[in-house]
PDB file of N, CA and C in Angstrom:
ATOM      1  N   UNK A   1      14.005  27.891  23.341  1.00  0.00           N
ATOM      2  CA  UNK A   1      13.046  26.945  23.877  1.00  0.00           C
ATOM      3  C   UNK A   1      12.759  25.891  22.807  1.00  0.00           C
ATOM      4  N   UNK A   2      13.111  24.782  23.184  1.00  0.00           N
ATOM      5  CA  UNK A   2      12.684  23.766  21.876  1.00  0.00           C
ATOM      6  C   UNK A   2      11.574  22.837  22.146  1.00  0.00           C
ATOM      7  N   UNK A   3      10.650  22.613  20.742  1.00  0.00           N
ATOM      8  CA  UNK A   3       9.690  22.147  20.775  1.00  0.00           C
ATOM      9  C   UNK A   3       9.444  21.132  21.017  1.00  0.00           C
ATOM     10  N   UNK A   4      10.349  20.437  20.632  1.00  0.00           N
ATOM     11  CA  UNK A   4       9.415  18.962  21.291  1.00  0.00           C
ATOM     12  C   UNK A   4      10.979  18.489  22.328  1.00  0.00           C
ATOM     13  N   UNK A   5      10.867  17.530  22.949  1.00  0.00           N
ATOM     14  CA  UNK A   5      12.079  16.949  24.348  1.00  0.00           C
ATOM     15  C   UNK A   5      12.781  16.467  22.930  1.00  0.00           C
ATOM     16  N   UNK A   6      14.072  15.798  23.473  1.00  0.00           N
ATOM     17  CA  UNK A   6      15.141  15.542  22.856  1.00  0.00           C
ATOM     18  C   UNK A   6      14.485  13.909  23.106  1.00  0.00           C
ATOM     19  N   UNK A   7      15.068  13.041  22.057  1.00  0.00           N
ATOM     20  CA  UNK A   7      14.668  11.927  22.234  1.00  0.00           C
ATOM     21  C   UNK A   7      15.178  11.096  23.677  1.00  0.00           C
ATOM     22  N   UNK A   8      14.893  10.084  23.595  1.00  0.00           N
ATOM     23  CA  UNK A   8      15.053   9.374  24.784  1.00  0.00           C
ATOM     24  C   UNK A   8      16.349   7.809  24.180  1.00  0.00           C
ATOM     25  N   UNK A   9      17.492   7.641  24.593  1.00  0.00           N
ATOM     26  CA  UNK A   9      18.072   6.493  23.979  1.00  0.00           C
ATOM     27  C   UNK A   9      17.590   5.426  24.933  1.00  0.00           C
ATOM     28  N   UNK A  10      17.224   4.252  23.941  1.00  0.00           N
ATOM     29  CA  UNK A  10      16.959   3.285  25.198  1.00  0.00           C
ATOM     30  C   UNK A  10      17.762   2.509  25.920  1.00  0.00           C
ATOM     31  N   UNK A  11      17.644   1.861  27.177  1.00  0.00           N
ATOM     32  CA  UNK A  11      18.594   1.442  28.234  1.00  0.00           C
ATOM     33  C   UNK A  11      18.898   0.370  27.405  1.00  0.00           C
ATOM     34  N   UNK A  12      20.304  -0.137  28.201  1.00  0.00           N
ATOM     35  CA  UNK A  12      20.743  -1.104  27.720  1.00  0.00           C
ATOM     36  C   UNK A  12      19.712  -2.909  28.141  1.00  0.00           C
ATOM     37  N   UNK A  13      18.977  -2.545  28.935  1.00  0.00           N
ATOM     38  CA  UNK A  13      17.947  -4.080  29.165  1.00  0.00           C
ATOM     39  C   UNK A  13      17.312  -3.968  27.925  1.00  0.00           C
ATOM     40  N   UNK A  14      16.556  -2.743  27.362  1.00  0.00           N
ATOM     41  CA  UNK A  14      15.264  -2.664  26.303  1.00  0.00           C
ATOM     42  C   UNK A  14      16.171  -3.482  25.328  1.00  0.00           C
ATOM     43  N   UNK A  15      17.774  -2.879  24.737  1.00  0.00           N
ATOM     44  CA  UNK A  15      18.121  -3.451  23.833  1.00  0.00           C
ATOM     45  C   UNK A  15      18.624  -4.702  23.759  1.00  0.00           C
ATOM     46  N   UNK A  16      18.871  -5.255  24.859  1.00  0.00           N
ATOM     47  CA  UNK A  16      19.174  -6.715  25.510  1.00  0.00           C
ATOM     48  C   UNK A  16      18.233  -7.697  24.624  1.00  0.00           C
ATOM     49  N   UNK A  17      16.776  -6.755  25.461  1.00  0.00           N
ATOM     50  CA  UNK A  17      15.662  -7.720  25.284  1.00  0.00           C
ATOM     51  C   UNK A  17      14.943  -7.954  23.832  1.00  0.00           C
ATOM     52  N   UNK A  18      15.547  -6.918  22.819  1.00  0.00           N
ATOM     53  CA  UNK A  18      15.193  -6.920  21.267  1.00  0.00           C
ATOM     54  C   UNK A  18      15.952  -8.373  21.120  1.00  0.00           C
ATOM     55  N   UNK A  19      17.442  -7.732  21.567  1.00  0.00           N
ATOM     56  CA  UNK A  19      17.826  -8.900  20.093  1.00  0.00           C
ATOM     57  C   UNK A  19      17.579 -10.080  21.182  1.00  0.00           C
ATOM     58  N   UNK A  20      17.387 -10.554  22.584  1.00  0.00           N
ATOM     59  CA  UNK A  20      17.159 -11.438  22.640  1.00  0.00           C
ATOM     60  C   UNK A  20      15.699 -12.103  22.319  1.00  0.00           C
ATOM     61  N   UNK A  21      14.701 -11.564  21.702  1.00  0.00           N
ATOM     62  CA  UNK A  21      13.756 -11.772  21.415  1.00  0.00           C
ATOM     63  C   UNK A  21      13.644 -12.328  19.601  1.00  0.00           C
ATOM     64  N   UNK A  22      14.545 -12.031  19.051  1.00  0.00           N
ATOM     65  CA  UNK A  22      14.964 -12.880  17.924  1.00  0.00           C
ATOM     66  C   UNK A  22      14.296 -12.151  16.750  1.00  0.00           C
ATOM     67  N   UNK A  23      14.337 -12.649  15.781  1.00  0.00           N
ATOM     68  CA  UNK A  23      13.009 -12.773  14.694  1.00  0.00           C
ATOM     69  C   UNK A  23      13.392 -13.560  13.553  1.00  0.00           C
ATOM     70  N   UNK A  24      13.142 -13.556  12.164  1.00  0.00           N
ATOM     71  CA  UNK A  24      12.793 -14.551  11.217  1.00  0.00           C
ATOM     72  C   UNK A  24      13.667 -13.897   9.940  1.00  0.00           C
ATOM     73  N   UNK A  25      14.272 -14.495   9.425  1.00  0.00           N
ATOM     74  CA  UNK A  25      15.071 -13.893   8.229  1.00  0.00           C
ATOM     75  C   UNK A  25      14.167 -13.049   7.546  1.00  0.00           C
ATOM     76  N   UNK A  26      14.869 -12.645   6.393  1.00  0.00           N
ATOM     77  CA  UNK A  26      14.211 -11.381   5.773  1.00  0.00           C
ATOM     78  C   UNK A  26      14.208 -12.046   4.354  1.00  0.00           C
ATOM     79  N   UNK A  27      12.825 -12.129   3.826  1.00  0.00           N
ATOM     80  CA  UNK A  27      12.439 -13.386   2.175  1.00  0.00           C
ATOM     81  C   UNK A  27      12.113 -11.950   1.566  1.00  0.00           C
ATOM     82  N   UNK A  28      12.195 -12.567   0.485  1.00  0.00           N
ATOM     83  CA  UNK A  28      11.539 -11.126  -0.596  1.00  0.00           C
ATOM     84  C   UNK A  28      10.195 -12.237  -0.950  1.00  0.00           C
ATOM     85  N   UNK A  29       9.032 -10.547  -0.833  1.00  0.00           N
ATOM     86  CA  UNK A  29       7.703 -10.710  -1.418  1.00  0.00           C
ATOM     87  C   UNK A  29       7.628 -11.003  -2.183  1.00  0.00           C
ATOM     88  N   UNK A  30       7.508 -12.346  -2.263  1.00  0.00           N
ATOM     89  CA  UNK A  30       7.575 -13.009  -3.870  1.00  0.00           C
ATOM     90  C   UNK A  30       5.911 -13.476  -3.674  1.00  0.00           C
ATOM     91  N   UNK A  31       4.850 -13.271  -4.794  1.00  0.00           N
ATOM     92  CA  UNK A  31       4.135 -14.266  -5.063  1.00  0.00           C
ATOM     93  C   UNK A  31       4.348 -16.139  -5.451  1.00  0.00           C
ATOM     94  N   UNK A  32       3.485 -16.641  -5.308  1.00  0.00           N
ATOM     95  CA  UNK A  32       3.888 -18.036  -5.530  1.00  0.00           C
ATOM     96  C   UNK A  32       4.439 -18.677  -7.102  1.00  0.00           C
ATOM     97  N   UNK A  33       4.140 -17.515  -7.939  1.00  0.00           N
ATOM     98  CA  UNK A  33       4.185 -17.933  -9.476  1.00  0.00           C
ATOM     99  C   UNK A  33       5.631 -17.270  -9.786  1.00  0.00           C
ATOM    100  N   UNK A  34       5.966 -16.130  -8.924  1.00  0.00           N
ATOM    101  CA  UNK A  34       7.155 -15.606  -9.124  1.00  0.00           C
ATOM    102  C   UNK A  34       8.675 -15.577  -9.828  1.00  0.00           C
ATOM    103  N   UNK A  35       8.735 -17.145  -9.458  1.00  0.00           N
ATOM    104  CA  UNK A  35       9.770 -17.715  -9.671  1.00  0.00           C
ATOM    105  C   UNK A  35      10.522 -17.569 -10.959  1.00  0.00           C
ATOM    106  N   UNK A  36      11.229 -17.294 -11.541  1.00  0.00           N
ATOM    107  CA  UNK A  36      11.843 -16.497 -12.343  1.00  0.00           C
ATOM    108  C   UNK A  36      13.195 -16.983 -12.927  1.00  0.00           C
ATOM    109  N   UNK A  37      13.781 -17.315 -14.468  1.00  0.00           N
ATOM    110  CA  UNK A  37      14.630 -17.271 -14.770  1.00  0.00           C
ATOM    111  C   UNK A  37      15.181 -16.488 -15.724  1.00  0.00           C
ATOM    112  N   UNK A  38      16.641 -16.117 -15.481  1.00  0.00           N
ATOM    113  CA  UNK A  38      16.581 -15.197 -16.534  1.00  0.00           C
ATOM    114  C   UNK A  38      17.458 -15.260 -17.771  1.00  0.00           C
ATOM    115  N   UNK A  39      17.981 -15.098 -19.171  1.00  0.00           N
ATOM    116  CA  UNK A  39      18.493 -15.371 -19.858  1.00  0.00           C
ATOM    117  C   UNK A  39      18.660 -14.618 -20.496  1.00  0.00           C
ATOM    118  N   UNK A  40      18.918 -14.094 -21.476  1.00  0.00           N
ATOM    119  CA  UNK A  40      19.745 -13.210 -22.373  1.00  0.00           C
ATOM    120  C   UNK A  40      19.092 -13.498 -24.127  1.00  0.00           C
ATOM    121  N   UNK A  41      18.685 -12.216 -24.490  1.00  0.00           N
ATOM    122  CA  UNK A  41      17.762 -11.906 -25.505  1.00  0.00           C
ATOM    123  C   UNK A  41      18.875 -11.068 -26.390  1.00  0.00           C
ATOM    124  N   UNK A  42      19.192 -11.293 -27.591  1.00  0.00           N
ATOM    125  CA  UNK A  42      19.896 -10.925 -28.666  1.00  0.00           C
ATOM    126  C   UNK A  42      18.681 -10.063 -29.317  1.00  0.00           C
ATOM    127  N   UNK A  43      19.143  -8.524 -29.931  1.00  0.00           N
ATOM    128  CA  UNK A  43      17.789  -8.237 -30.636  1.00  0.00           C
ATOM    129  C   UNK A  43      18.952  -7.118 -31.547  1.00  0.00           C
ATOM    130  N   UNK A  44      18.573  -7.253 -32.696  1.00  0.00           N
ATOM    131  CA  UNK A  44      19.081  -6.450 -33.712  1.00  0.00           C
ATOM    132  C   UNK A  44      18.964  -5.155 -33.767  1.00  0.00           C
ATOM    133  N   UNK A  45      19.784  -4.338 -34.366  1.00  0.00           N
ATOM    134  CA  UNK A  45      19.339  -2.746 -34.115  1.00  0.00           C
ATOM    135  C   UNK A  45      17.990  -2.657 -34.774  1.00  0.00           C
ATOM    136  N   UNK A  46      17.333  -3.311 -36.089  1.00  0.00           N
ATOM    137  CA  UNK A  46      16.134  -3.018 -36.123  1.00  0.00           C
ATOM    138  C   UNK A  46      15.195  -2.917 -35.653  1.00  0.00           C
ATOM    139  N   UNK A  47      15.198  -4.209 -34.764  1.00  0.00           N
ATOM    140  CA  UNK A  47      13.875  -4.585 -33.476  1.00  0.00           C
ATOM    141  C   UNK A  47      14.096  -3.693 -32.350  1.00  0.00           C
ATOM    142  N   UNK A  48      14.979  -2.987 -31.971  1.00  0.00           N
ATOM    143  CA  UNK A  48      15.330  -2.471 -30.938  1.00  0.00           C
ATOM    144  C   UNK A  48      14.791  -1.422 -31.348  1.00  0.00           C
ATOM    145  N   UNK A  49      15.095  -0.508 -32.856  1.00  0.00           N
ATOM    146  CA  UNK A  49      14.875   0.945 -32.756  1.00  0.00           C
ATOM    147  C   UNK A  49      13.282   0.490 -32.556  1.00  0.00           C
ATOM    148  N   UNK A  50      12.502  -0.271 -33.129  1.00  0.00           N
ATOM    149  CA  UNK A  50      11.176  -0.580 -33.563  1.00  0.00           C
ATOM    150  C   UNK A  50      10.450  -0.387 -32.289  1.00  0.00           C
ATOM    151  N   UNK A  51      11.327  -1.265 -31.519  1.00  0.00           N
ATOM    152  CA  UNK A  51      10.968  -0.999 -30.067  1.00  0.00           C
ATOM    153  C   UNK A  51      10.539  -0.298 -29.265  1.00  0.00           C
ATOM    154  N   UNK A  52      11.414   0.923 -29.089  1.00  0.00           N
ATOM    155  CA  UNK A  52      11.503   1.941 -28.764  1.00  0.00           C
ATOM    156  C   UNK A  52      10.337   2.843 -29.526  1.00  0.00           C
ATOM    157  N   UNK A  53      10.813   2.832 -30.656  1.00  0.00           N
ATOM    158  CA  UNK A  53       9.576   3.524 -31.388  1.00  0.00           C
ATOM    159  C   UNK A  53       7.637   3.490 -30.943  1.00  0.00           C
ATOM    160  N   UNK A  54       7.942   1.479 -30.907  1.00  0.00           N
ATOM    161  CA  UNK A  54       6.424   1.394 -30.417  1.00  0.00           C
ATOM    162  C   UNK A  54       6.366   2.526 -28.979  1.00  0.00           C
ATOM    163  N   UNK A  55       7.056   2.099 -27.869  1.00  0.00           N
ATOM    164  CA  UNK A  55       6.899   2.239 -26.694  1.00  0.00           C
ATOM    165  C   UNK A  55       7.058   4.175 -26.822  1.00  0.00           C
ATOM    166  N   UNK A  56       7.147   4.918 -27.868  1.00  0.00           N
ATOM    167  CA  UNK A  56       7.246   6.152 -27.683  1.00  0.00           C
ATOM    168  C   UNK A  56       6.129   6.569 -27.638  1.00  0.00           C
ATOM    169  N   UNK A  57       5.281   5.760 -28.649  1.00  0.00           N
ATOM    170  CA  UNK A  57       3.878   6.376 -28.723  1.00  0.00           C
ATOM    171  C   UNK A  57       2.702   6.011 -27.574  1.00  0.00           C
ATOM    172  N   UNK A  58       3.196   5.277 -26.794  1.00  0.00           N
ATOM    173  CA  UNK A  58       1.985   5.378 -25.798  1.00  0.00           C
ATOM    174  C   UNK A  58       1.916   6.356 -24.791  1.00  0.00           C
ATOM    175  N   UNK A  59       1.113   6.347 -24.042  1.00  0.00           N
ATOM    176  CA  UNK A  59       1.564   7.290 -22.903  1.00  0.00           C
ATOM    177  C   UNK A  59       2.174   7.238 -21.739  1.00  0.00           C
ATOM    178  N   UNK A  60       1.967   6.284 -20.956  1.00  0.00           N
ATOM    179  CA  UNK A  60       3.204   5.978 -20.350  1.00  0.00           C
ATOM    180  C   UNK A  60       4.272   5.424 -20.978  1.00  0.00           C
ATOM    181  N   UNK A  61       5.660   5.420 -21.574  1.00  0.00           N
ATOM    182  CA  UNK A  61       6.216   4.496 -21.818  1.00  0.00           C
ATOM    183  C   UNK A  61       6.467   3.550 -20.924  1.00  0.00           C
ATOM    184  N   UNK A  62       6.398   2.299 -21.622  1.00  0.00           N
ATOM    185  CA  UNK A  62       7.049   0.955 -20.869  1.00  0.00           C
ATOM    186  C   UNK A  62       8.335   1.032 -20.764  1.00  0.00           C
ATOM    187  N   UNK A  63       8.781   0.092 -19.722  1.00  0.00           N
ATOM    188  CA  UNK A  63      10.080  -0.538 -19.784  1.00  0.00           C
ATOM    189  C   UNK A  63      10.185  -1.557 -21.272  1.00  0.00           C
ATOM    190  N   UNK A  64      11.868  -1.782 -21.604  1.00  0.00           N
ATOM    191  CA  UNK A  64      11.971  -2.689 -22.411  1.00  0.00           C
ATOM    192  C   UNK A  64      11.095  -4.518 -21.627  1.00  0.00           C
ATOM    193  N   UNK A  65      11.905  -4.258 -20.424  1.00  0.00           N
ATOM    194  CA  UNK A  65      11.118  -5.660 -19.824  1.00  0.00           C
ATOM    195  C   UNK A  65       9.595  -5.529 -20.155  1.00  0.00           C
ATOM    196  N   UNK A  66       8.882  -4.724 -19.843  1.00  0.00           N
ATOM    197  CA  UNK A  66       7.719  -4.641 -19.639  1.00  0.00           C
ATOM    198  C   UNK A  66       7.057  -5.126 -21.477  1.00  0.00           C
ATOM    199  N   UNK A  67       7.305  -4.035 -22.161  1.00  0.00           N
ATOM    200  CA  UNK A  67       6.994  -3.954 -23.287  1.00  0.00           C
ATOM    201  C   UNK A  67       7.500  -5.354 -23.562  1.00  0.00           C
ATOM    202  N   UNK A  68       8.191  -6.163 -23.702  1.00  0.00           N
ATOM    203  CA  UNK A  68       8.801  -7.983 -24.342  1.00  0.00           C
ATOM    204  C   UNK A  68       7.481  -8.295 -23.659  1.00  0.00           C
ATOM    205  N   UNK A  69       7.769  -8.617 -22.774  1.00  0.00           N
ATOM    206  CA  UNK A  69       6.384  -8.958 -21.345  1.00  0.00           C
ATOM    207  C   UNK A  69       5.473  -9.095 -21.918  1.00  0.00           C
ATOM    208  N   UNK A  70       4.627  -8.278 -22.058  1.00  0.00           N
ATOM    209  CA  UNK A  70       3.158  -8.038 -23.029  1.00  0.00           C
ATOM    210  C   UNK A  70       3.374  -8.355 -24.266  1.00  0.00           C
ATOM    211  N   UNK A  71       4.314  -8.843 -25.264  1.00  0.00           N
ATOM    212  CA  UNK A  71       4.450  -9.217 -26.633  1.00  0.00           C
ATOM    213  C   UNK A  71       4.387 -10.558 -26.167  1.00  0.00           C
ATOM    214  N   UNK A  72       5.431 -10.824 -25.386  1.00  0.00           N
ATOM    215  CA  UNK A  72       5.100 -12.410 -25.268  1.00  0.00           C
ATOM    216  C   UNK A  72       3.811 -12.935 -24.607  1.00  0.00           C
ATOM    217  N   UNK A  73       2.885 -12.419 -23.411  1.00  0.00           N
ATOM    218  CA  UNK A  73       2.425 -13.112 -23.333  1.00  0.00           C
ATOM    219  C   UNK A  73       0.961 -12.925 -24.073  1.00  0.00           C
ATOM    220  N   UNK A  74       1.032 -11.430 -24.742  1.00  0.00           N
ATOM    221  CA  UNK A  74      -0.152 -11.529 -26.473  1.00  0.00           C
ATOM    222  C   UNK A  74       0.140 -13.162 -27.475  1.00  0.00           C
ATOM    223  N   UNK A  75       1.373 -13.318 -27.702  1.00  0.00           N
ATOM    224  CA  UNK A  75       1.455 -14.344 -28.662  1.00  0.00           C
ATOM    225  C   UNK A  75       1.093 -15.648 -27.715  1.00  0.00           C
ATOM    226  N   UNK A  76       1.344 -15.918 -26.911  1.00  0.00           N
ATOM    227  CA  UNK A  76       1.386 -17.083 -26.397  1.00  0.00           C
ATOM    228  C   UNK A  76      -0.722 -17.087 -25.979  1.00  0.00           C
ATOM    229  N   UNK A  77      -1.346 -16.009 -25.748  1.00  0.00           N
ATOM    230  CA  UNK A  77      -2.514 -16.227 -25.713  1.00  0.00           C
ATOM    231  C   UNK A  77      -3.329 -16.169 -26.824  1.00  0.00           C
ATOM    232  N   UNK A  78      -2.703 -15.796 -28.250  1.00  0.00           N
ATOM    233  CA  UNK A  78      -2.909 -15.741 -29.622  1.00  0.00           C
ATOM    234  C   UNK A  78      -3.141 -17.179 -29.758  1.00  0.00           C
ATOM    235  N   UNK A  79      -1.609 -17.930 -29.514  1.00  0.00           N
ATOM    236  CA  UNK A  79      -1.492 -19.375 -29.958  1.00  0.00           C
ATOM    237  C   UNK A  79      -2.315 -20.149 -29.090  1.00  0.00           C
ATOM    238  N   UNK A  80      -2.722 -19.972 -27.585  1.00  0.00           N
ATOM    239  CA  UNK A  80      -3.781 -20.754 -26.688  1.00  0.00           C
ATOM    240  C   UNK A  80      -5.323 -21.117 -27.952  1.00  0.00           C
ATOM    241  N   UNK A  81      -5.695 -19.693 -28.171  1.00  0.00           N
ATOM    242  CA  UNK A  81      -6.885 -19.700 -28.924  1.00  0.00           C
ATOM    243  C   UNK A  81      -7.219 -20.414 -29.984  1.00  0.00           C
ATOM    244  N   UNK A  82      -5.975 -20.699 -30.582  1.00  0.00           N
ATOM    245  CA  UNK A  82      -5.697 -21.987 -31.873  1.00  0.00           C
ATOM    246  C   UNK A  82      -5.633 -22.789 -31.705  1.00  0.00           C
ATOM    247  N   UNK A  83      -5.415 -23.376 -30.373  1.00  0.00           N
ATOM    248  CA  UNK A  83      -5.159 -24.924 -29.915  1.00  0.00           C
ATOM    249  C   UNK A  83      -6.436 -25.697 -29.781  1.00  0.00           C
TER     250      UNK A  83
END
């Protein structure tokens, strides 16, 4: 005896009437500031182990992205405050 009915496939009008009903491409959730380029960061084995090192001691570790992320935008609000 099975518990619940077997599904139901739908008729061929229901599926007619999807795709003739259309819809809107598919955008990625981008916020408006989003916009993004990307480029290529050279970093020496020193800065790298250093790196890593910082990011061992917290508790979550960061990503490498993440961790640059927050260095850069500490300095750049360091240098705001001097201006």
């Amino acid at each position: 005896m099975p518990i619940r009915s077997k599904p139901q496939q739908p008729g061929e009008a229901a599926i007619n009437a999807l795709i003739e009903k259309g819809g809107s491409v598919a955008t990625p959730d981008e916020p408006h500031h989003a916009k993004t380029r990307n480029f290529q960061l050279r970093l020496n084995d020193e800065i790298r182990e250093r790196i890593d090192r910082a990011c061992e001691k917290r508790t979550v570790k960061p990503s490498w992205h993440a961790y640059i992320m927050e260095a850069i935008l500490e300095k750049l609000k360091a240098d705001e405050r001097t201006e």
